[in-house]
C-alpha atoms as a PDB file:
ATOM      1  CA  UNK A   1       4.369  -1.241 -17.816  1.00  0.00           C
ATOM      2  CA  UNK A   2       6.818  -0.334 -20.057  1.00  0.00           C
ATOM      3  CA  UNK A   3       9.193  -3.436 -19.363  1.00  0.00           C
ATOM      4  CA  UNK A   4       6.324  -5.522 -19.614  1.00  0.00           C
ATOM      5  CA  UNK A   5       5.443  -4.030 -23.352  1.00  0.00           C
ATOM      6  CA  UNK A   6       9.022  -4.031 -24.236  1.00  0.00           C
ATOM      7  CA  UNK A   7       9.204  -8.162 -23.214  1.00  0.00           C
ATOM      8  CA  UNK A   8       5.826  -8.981 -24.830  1.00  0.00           C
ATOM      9  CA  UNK A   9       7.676  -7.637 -27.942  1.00  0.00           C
ATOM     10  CA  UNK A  10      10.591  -9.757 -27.378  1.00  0.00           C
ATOM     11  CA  UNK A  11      13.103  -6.447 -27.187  1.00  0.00           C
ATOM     12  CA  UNK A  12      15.836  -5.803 -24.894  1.00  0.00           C
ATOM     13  CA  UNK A  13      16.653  -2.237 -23.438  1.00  0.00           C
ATOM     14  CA  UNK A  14      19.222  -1.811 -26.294  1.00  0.00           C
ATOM     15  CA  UNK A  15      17.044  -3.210 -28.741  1.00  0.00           C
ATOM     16  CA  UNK A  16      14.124  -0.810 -27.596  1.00  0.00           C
ATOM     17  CA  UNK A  17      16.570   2.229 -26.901  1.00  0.00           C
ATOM     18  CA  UNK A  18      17.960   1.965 -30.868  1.00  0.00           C
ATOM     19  CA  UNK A  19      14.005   1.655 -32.090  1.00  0.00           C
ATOM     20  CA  UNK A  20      13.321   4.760 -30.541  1.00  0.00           C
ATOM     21  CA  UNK A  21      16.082   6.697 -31.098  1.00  0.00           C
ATOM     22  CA  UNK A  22      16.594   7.626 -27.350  1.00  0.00           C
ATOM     23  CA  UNK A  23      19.688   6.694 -25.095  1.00  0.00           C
ATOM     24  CA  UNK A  24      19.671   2.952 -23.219  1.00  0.00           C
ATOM     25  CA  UNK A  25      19.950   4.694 -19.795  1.00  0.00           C
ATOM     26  CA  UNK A  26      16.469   6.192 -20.331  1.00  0.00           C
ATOM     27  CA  UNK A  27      14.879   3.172 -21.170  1.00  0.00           C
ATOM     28  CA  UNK A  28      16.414   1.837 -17.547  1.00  0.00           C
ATOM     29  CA  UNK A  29      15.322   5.019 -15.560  1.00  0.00           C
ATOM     30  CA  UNK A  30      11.670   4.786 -17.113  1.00  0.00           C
ATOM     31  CA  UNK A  31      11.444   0.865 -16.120  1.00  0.00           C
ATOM     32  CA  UNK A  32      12.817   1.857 -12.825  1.00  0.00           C
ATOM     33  CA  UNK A  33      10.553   4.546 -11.934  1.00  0.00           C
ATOM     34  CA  UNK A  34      13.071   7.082 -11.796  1.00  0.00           C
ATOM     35  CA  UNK A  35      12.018   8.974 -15.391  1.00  0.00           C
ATOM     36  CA  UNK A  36       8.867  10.034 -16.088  1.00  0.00           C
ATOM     37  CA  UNK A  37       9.145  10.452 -20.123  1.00  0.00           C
ATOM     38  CA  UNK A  38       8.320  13.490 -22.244  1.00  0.00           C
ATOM     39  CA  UNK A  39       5.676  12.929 -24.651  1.00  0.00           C
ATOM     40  CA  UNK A  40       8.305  13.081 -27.637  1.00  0.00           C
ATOM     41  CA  UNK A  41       9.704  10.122 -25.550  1.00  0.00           C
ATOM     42  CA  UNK A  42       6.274   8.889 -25.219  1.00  0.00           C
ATOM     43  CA  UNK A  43       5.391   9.445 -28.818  1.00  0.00           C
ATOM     44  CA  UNK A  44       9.017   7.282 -30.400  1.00  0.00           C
ATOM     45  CA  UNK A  45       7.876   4.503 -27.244  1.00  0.00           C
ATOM     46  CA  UNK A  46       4.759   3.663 -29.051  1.00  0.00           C
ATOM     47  CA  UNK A  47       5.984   3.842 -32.729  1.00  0.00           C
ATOM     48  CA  UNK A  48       8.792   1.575 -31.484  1.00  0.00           C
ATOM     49  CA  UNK A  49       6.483  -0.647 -29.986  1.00  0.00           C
ATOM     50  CA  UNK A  50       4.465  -0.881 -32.089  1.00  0.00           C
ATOM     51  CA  UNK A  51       1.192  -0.464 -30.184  1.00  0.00           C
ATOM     52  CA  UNK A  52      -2.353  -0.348 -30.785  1.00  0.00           C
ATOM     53  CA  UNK A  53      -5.267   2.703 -29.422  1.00  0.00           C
ATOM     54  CA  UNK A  54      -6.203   0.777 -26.941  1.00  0.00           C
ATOM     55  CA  UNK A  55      -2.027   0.150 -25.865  1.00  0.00           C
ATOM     56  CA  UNK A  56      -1.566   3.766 -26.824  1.00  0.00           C
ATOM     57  CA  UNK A  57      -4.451   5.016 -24.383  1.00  0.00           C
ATOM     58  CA  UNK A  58      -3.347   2.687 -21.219  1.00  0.00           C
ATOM     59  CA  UNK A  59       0.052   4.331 -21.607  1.00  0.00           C
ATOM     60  CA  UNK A  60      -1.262   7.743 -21.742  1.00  0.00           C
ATOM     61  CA  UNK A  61      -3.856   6.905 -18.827  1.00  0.00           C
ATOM     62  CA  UNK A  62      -0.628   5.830 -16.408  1.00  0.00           C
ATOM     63  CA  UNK A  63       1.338   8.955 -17.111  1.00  0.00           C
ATOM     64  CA  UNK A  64      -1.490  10.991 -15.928  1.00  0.00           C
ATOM     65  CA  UNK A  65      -2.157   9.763 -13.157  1.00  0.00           C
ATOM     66  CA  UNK A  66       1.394   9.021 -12.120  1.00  0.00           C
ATOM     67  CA  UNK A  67       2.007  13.060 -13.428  1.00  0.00           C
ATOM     68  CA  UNK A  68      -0.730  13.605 -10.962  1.00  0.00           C
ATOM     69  CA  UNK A  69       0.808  11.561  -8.180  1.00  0.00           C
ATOM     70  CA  UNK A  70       4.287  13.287  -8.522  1.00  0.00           C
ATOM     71  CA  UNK A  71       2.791  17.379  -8.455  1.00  0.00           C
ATOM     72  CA  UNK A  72       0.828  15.883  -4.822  1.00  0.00           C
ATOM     73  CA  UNK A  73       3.389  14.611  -3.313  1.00  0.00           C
ATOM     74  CA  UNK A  74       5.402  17.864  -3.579  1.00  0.00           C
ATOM     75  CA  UNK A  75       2.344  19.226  -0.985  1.00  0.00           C
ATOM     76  CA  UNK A  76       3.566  17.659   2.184  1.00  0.00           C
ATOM     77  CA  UNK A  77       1.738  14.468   4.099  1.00  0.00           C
ATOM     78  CA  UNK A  78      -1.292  15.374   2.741  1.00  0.00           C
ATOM     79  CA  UNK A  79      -0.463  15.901  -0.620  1.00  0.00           C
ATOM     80  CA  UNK A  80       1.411  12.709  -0.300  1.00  0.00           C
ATOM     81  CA  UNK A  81      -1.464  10.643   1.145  1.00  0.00           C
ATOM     82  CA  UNK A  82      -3.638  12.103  -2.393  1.00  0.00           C
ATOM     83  CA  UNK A  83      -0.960  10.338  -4.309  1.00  0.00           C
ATOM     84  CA  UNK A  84      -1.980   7.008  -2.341  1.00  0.00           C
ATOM     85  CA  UNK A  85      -5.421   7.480  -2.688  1.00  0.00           C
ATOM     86  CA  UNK A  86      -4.744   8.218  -6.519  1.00  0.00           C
ATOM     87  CA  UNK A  87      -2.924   5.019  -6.854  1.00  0.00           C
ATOM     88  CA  UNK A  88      -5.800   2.898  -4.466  1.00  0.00           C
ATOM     89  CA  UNK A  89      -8.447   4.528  -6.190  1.00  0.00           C
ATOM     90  CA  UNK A  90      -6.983   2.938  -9.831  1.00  0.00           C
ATOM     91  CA  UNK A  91      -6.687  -0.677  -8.344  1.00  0.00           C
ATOM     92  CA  UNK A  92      -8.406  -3.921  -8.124  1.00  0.00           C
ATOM     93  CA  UNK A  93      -7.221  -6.081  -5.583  1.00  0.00           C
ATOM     94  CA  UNK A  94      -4.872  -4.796  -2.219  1.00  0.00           C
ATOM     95  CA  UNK A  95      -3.115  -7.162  -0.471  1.00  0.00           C
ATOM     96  CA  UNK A  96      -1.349  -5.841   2.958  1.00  0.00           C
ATOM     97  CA  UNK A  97       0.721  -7.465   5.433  1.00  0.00           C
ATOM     98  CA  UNK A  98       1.662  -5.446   8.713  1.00  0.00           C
ATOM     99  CA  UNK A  99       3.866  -6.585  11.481  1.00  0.00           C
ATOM    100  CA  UNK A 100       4.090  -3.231  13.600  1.00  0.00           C
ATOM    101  CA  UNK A 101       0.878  -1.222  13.133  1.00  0.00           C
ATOM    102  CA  UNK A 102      -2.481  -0.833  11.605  1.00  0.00           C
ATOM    103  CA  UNK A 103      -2.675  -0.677   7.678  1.00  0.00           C
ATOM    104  CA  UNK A 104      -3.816   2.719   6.569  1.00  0.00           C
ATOM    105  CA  UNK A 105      -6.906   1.649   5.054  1.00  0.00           C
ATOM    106  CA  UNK A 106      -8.004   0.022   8.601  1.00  0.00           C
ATOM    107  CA  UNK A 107      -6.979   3.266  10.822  1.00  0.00           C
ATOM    108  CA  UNK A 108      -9.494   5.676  12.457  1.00  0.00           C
ATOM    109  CA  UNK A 109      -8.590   9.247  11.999  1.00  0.00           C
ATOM    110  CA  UNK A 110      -6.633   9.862  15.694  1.00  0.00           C
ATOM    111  CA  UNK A 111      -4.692   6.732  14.825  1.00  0.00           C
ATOM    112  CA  UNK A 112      -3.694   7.545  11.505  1.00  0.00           C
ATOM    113  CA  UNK A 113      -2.713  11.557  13.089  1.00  0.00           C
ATOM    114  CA  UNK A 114      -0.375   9.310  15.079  1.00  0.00           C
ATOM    115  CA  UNK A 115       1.044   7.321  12.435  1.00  0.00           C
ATOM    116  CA  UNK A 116       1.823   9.931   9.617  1.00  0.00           C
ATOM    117  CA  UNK A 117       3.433  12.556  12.580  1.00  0.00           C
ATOM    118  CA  UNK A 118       5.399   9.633  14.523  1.00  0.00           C
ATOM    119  CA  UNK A 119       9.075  10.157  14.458  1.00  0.00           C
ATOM    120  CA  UNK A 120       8.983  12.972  11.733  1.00  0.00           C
ATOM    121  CA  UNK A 121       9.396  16.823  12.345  1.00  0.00           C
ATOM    122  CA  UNK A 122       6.015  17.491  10.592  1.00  0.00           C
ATOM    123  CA  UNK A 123       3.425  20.296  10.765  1.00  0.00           C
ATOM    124  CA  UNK A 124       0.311  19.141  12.986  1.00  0.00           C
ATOM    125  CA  UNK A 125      -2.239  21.176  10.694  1.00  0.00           C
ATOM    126  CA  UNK A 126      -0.769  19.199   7.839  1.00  0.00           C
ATOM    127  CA  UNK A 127      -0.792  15.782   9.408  1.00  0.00           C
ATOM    128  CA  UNK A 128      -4.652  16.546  10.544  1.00  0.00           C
ATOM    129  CA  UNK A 129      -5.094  17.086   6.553  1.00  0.00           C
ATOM    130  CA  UNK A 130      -3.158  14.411   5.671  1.00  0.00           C
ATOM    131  CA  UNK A 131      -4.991  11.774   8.146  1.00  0.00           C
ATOM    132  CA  UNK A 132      -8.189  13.586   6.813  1.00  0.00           C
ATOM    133  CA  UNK A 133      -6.897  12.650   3.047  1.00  0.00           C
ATOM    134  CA  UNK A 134      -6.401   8.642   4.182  1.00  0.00           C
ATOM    135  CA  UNK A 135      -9.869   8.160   6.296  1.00  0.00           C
ATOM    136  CA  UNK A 136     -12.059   9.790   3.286  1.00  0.00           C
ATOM    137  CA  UNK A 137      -9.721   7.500   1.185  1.00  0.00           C
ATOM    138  CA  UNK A 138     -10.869   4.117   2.665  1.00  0.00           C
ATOM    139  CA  UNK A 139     -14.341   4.702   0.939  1.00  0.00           C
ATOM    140  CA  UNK A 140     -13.014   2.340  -1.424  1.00  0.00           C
ATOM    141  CA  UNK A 141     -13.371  -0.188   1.275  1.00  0.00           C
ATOM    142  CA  UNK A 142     -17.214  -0.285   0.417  1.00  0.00           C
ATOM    143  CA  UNK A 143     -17.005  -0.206  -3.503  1.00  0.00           C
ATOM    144  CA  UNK A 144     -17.882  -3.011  -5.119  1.00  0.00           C
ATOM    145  CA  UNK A 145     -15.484  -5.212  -7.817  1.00  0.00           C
ATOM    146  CA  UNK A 146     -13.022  -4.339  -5.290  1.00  0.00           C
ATOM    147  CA  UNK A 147     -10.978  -7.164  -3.569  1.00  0.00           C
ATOM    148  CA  UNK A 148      -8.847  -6.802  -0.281  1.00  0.00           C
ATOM    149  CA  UNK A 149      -6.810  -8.499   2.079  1.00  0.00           C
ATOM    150  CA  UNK A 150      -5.109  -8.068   5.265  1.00  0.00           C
ATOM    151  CA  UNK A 151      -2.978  -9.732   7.658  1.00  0.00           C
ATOM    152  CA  UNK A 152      -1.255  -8.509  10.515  1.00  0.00           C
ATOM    153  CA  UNK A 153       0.421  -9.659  13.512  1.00  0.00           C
ATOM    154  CA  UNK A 154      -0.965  -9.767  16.976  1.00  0.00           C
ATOM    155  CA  UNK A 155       1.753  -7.134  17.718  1.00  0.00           C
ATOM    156  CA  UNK A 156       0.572  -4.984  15.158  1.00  0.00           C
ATOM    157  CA  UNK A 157      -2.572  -4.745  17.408  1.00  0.00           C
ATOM    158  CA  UNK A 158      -0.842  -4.587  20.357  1.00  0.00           C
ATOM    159  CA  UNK A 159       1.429  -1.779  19.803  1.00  0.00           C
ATOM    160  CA  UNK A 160      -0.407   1.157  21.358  1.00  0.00           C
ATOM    161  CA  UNK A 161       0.140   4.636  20.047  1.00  0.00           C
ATOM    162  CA  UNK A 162      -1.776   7.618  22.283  1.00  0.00           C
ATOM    163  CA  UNK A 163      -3.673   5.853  24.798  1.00  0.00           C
ATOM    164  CA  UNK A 164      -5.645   2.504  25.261  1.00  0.00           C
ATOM    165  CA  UNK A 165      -8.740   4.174  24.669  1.00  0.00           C
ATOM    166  CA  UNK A 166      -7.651   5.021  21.401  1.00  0.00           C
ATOM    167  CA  UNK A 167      -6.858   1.198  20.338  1.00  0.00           C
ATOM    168  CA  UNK A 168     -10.348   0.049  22.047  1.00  0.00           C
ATOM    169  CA  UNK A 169     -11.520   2.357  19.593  1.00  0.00           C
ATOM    170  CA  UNK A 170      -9.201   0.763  16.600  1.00  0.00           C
ATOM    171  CA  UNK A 171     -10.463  -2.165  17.642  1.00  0.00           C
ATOM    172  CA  UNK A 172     -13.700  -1.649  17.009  1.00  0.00           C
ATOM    173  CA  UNK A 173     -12.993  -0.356  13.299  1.00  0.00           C
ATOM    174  CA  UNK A 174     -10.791  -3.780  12.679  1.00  0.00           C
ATOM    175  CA  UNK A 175     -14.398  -5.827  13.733  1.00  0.00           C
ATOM    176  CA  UNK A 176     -16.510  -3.853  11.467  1.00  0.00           C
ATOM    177  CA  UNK A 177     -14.105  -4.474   8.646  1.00  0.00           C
ATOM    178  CA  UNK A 178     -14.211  -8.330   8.984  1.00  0.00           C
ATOM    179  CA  UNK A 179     -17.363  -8.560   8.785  1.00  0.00           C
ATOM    180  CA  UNK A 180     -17.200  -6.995   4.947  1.00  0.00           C
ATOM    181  CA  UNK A 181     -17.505 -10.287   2.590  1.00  0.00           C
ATOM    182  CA  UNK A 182     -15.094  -8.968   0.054  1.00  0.00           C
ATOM    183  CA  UNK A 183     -12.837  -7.682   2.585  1.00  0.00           C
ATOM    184  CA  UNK A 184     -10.166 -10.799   4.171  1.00  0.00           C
ATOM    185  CA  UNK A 185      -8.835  -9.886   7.535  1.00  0.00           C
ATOM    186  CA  UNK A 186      -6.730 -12.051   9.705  1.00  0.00           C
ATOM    187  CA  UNK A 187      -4.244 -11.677  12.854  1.00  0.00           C
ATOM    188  CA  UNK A 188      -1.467 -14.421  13.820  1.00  0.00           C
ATOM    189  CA  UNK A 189      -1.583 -14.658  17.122  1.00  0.00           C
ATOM    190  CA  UNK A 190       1.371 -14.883  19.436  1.00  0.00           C
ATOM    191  CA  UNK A 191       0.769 -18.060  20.412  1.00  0.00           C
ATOM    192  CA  UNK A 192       1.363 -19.238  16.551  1.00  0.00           C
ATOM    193  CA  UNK A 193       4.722 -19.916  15.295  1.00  0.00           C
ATOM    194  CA  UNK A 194       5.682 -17.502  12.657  1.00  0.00           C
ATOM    195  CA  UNK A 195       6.869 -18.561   8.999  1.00  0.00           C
ATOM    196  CA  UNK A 196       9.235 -16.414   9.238  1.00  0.00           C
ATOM    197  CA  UNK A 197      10.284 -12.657  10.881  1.00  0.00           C
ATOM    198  CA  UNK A 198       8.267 -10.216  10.093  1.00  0.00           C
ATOM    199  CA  UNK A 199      10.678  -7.290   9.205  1.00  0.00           C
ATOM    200  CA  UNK A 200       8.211  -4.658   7.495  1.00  0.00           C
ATOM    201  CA  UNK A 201       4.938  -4.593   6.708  1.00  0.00           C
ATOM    202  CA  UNK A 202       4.024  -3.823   2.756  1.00  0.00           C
ATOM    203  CA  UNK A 203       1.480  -3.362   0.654  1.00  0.00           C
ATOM    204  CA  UNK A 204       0.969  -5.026  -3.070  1.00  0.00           C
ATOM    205  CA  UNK A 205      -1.450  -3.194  -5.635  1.00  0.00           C
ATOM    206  CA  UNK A 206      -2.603  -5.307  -8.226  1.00  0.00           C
ATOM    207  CA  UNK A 207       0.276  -7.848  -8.105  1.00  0.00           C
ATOM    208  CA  UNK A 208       2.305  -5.310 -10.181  1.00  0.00           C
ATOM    209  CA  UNK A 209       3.387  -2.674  -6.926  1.00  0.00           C
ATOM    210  CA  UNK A 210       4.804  -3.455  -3.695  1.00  0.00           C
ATOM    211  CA  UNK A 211       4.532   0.296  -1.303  1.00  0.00           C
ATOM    212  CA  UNK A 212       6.757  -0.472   1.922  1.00  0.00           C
ATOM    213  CA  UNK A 213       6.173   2.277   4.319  1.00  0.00           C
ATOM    214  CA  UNK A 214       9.305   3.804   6.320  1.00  0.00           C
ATOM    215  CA  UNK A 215       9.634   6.901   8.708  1.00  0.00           C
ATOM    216  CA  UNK A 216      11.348   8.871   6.053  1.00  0.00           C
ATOM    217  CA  UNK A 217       9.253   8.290   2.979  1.00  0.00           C
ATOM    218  CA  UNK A 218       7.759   5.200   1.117  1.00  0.00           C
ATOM    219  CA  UNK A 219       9.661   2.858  -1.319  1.00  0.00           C
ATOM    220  CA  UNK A 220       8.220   1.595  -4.053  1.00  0.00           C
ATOM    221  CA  UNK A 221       9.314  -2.106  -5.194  1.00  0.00           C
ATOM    222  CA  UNK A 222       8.343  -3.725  -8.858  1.00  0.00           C
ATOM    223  CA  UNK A 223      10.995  -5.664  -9.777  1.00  0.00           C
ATOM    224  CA  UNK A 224       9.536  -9.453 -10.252  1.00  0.00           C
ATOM    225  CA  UNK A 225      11.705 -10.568  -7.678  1.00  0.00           C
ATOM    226  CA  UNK A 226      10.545  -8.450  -4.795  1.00  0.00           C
ATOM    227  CA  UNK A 227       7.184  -9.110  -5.697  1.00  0.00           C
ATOM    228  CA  UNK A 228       7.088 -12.785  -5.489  1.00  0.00           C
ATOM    229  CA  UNK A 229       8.814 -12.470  -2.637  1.00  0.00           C
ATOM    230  CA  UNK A 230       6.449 -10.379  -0.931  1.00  0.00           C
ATOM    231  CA  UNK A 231       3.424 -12.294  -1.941  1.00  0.00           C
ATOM    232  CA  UNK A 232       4.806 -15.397  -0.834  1.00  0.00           C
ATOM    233  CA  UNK A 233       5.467 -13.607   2.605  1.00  0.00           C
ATOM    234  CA  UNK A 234       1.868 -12.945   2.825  1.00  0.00           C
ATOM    235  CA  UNK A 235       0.495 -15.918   2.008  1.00  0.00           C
ATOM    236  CA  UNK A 236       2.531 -17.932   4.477  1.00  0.00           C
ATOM    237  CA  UNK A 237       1.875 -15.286   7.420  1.00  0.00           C
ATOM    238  CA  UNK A 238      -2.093 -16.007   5.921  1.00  0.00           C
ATOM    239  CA  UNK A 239      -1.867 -19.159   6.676  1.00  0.00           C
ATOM    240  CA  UNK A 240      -1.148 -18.717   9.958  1.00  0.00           C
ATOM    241  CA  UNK A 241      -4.055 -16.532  10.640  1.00  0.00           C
ATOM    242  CA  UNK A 242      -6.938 -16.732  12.306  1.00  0.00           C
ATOM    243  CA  UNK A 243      -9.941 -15.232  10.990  1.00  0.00           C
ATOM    244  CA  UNK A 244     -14.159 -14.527  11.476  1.00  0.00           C
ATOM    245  CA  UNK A 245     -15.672 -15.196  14.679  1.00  0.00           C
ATOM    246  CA  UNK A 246     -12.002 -16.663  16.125  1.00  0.00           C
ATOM    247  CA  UNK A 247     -10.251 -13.369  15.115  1.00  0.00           C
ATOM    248  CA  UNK A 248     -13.282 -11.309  16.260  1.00  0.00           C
ATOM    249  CA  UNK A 249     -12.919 -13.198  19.483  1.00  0.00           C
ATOM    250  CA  UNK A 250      -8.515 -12.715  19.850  1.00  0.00           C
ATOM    251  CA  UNK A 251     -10.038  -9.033  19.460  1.00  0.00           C
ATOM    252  CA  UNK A 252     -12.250  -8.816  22.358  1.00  0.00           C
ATOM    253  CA  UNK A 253      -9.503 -10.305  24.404  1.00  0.00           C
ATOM    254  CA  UNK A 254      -7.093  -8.042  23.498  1.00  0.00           C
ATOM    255  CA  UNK A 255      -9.526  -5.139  23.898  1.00  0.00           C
ATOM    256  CA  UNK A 256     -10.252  -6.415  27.659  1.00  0.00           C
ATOM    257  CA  UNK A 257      -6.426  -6.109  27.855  1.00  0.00           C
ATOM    258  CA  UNK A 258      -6.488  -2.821  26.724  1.00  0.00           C
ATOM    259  CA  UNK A 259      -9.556  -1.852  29.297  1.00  0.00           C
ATOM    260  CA  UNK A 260      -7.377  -3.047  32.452  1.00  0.00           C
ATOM    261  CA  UNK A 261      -4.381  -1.407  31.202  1.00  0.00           C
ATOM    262  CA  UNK A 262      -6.387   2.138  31.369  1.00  0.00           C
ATOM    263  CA  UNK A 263      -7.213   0.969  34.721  1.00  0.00           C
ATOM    264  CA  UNK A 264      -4.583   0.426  36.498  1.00  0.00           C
ATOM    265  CA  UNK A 265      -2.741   3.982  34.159  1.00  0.00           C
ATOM    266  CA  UNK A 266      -5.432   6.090  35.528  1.00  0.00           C
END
């Protein structure tokens, strides 16, 4: 937000830094995300800016809740998944592209157990809280002037944590979900050529956030350039998906999969 302000006003970090009285390198580490400012920092920001109540008010609102976000994610998975939720909670439109598993707003609760303790040394009592924290946070699912999109890759689907039975039940959750008419859902099958490789799955908040989840943490992307990149990922792996009654139907195959594959385990 704050590079944005400082290019509407036609200012460069220096210009900004010597307005304000502060050093350049904060200006950088608050643009990055690195430095969340003081409010005297806060307070020469505005004056140098020049903003308005209402510019003075958005500012103020973002601290809080990125204040908020911070003191959560110092309580473990769950705290960390109530930093998500803060930051789904305050958007619009959620765009998410997933090559390897389910996105978190699409996971039932054993799945999402599985996903946040998978290959880390974590507590179980805190990754039952913290899967807790994610499935009460897909409420926003069925909220109105709300706009979402997904797209994942057939092996996304196919990639089975726990047991079969647990993806039959997945795959039930992933049908209910397309049939939401704000909600866009769509799997590339294998038997489509992908655009491209599929490397990680991400997930862009409002055009302005790009949250790539990794085993030891999640990085957060907002420079232009990784943006655009990522949205142009999605929309080419969108085009290559299949969606309503023929993704519902790629679905019941692979859940008939699933079924003979607890067969012939058990």
């Amino acid at each position: 937000m704050l590079r944005r302000l400082r290019k509407d006003a036609g200012l460069t970090g220096k210009d900004l830094a010597l307005r304000a009285g502060v050093a350049q390198p904060t200006i950088s580490r608050i643009e990055t995300g690195q430095l969340l400012p003081v409010p005297e920092t806060v307070d020469r920001l505005v004056e140098a800016l020049d903003l308005d109540e209402a510019g003075r008010g958005e500012l103020d609102a973002l601290l809080v809740r990125l204040r908020d976000e911070v003191s959560r994610l110092k309580g473990g998975l769950a705290g960390r998944e109530a930093a998500n939720a803060a930051r789904l909670r305050s958007a619009r439109r959620v765009v998410s592209f997933q090559s390897a598993m389910i996105p978190a707003l699409l996971q039932t609760a054993e799945y999402a157990r599985l996903a946040l303790a998978f290959g880390r040394d974590v507590d179980e009592d805190d990754a039952a809280k913290a899967a807790a924290v994610r499935v009460e946070a897909q409420a926003v699912l069925f909220e109105s002037g709300r706009e979402f999109s997904f797209v994942l890759t057939e092996g996304a689907v196919r990639t089975w944590p726990g047991s079969p039975a647990l993806m039959r039940a997945q795959l039930d959750r992933l049908v209910q979900v397309s049939t939401l008419s704000h909600v866009g859902l769509g799997v590339v099958p294998w038997s489509t050529e992908t655009p491209g490789f599929p490397l990680h799955g991400f997930t862009l908040y409002d055009g302005s956030v790009s949250v790539v989840e990794c085993l030891t943490g999640d990085l957060t992307l907002s420079e232009p350039g990784e943006l655009a990149a990522h949205g142009e990922t999605f929309e080419a792996f969108a085009a290559a998906a299949i969606y309503g009654e023929g993704l519902r139907d790629l679905l019941g195959q692979i859940g008939a999969d699933y079924e003979e594959l607890a067969t012939r385990l058990s």
